[in-house]
N, C-alpha and C. Protein backbone atom coordinates (compact mmCIF):
# COMPACT_ATOMS: atom_id res chain seq x y z
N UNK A 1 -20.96 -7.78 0.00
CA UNK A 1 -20.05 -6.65 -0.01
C UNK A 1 -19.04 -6.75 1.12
N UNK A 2 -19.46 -7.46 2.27
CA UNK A 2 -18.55 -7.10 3.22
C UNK A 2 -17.54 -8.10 3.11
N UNK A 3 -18.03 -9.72 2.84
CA UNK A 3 -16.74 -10.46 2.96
C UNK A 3 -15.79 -9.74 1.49
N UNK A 4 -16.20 -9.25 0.44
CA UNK A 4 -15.31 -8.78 -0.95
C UNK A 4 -14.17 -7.85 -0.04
N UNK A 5 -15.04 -6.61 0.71
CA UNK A 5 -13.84 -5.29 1.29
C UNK A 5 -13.24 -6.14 2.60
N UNK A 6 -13.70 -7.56 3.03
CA UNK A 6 -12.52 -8.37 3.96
C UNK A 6 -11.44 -8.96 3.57
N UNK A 7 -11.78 -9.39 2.38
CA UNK A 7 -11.15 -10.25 1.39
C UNK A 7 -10.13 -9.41 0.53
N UNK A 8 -10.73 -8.68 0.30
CA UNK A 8 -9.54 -6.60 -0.21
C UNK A 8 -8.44 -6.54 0.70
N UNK A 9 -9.37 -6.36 2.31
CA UNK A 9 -8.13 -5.80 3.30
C UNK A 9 -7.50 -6.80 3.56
N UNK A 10 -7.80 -8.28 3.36
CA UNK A 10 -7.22 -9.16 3.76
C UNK A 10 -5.73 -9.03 2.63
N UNK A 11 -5.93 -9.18 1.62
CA UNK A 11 -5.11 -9.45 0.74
C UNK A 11 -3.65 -7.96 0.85
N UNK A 12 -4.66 -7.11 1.13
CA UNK A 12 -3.96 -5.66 0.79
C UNK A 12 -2.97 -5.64 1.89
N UNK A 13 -3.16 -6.43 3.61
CA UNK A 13 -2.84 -6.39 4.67
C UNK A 13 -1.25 -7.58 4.30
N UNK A 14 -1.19 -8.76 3.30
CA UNK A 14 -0.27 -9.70 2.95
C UNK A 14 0.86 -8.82 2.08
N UNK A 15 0.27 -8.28 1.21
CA UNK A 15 1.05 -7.87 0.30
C UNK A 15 1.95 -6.24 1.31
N UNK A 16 1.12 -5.26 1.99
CA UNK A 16 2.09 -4.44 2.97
C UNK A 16 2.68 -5.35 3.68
N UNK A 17 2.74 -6.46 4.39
CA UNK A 17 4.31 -6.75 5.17
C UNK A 17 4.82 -7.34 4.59
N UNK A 18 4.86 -7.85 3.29
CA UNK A 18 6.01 -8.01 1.89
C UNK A 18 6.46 -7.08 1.56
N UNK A 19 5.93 -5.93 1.56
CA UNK A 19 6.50 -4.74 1.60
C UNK A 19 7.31 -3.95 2.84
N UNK A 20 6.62 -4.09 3.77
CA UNK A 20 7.40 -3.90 4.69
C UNK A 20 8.56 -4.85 5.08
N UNK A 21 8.91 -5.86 5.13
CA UNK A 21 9.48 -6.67 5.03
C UNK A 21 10.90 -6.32 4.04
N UNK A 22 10.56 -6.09 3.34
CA UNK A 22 11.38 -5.64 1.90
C UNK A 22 11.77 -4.87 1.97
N UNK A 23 11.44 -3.11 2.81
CA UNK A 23 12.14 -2.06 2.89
C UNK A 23 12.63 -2.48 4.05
N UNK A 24 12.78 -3.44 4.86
CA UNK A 24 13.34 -2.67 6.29
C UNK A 24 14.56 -3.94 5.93
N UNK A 25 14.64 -5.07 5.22
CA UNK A 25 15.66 -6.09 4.92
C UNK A 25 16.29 -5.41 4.38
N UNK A 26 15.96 -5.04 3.12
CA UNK A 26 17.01 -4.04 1.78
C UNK A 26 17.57 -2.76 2.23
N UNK A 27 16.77 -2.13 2.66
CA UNK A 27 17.16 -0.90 3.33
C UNK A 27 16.53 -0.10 1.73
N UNK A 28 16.51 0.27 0.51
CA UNK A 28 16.51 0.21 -0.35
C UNK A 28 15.25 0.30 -0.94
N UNK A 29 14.70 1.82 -1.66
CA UNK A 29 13.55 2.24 -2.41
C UNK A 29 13.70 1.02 -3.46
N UNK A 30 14.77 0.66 -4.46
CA UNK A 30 15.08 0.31 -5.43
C UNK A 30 14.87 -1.21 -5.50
N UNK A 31 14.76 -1.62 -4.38
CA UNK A 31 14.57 -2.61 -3.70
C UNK A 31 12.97 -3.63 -3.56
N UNK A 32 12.28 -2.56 -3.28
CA UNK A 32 10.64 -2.74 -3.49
C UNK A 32 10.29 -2.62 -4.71
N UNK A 33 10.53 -2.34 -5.95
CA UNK A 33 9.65 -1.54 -7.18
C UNK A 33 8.83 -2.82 -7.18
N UNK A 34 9.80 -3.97 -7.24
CA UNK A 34 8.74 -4.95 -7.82
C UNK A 34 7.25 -4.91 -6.67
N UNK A 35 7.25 -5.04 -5.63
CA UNK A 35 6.29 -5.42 -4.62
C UNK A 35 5.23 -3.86 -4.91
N UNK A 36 6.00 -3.02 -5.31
CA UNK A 36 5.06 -1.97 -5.42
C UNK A 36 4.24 -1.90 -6.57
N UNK A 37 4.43 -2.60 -7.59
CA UNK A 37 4.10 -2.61 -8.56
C UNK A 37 3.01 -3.73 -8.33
N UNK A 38 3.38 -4.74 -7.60
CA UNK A 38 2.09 -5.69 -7.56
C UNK A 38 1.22 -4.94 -6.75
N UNK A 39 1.51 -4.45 -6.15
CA UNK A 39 0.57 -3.36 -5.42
C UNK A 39 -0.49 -2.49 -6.28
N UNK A 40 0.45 -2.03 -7.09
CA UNK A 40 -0.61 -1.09 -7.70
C UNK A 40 -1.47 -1.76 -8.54
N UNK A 41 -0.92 -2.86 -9.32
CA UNK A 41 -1.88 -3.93 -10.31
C UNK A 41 -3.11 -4.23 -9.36
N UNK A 42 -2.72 -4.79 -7.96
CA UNK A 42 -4.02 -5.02 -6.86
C UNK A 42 -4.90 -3.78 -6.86
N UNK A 43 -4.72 -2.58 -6.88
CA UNK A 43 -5.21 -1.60 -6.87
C UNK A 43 -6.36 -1.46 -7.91
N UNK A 44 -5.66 -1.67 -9.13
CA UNK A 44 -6.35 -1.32 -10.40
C UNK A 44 -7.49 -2.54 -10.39
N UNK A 45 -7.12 -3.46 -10.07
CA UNK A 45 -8.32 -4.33 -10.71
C UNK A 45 -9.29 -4.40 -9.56
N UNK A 46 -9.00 -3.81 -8.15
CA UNK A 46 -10.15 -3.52 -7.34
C UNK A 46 -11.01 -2.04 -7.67
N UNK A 47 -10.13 -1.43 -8.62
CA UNK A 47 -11.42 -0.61 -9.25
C UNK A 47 -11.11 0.93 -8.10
N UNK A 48 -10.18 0.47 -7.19
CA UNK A 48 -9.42 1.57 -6.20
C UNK A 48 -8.16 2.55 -6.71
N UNK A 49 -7.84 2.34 -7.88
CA UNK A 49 -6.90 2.67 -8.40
C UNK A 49 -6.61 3.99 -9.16
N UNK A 50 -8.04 4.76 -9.31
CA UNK A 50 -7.91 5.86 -9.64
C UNK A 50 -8.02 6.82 -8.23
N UNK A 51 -8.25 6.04 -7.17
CA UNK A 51 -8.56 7.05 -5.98
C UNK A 51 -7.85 6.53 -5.25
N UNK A 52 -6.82 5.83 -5.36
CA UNK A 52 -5.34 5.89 -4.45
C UNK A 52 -4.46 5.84 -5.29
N UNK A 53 -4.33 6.76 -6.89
CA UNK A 53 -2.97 7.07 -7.04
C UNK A 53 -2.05 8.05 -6.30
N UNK A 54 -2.89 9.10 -5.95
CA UNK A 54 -2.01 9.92 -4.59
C UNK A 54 -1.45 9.77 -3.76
N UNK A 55 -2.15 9.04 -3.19
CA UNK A 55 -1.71 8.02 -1.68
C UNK A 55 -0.67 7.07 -2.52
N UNK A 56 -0.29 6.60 -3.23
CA UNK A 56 0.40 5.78 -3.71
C UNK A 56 1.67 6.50 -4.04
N UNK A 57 1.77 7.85 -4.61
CA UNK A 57 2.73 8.48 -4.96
C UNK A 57 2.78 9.24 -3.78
N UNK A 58 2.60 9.95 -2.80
CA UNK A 58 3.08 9.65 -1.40
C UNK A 58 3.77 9.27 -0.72
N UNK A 59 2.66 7.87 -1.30
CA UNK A 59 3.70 6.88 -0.06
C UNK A 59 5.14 6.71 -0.59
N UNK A 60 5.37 6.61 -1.68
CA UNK A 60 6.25 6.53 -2.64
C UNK A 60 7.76 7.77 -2.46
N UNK A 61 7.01 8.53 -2.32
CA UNK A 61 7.94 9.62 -2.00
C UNK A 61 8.67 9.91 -0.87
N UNK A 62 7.54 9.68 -0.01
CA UNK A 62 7.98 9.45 1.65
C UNK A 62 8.77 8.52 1.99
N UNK A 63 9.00 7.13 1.36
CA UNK A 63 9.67 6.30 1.51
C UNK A 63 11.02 6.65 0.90
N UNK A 64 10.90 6.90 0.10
CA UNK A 64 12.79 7.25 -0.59
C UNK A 64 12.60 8.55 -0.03
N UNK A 65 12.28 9.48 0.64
CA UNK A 65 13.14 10.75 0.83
C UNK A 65 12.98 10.48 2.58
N UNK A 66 12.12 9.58 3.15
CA UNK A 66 12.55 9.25 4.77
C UNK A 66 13.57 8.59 5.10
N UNK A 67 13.03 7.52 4.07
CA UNK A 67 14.34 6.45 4.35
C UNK A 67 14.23 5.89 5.92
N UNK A 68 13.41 6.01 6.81
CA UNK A 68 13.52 5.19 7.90
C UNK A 68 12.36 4.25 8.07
N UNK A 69 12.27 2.78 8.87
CA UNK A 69 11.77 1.95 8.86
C UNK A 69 10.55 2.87 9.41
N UNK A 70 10.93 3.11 10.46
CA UNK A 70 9.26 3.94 11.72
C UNK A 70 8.49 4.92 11.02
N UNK A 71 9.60 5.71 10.24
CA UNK A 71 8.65 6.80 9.31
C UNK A 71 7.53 6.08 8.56
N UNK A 72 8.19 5.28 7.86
CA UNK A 72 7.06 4.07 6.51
C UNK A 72 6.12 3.54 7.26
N UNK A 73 6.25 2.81 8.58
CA UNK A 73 5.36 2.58 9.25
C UNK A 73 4.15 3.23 9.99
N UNK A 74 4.06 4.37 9.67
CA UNK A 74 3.05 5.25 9.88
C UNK A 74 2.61 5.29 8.93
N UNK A 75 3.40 5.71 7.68
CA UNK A 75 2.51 5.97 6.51
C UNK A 75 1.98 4.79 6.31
N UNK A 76 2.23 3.18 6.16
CA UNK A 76 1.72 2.07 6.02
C UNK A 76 0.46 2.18 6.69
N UNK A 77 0.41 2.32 7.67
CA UNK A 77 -1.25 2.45 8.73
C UNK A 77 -1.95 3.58 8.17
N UNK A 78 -1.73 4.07 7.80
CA UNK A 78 -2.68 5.49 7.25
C UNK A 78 -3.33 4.97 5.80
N UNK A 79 -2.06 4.35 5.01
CA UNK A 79 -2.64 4.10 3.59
C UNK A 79 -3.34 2.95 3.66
N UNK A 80 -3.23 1.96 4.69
CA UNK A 80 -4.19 0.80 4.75
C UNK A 80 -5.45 1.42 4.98
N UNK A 81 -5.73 2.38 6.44
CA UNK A 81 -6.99 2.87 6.56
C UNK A 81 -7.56 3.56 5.24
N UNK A 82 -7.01 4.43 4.16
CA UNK A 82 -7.22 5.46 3.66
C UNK A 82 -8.03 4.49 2.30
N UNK A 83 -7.53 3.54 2.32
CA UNK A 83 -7.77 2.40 1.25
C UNK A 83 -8.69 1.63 1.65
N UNK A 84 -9.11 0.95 2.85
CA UNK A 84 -10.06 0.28 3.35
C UNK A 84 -11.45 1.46 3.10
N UNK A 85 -11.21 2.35 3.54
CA UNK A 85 -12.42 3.60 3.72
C UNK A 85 -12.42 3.62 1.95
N UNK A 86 -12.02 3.84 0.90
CA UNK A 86 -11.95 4.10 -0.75
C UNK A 86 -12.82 3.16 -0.90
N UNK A 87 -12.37 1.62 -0.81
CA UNK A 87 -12.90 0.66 -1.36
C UNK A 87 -14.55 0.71 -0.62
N UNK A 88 -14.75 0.73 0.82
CA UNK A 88 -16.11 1.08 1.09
C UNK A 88 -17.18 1.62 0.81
N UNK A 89 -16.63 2.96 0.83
CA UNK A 89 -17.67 4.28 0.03
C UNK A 89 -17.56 3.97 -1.60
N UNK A 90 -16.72 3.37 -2.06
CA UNK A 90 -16.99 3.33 -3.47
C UNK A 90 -17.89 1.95 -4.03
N UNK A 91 -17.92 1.42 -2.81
CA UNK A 91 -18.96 -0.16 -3.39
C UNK A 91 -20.08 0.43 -2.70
């Protein structure tokens, strides 16, 4: 169980600074869909995906109505923790 939720955060930890990466280059919600979307596919097939659609539409929201790099970057650390803790208690 533990190397699977290392191997989760590992992966989940590559794909946020492609994302981050992507909003702070583009400047641009419109910009990420694709990276968010692989995001959420990662989601679903870890079986996390019904208990971070919130956090996902959130984050989602917060990002196009903040619009600043530092804002996203908080929410990024919160939804990594909020997701590491999902995938735990749920295995």
């Amino acid at each position: 169980e533990s190397s699977y939720l290392a191997g989760f955060h590992r992966e989940f930890a590559k794909i946020m600074i492609s994302l981050r990466e992507s909003l702070f280059l583009t400047g641009s919600y419109n910009g990420s869909a694709k990276i968010m979307n692989s995001l959420r596919e990662s989601l679903f097939l870890t079986s996390s995906h019904s208990g971070s659609a919130k956090i996902m539409i959130s984050l989602r929201e917060s990002s196009n109505l903040a619009g600043s790099y530092r804002e996203f970057a908080k929410i990024t650390i919160s939804l990594r923790e909020l997701l590491f803790l999902i995938s735990f208690y749920s295995g």
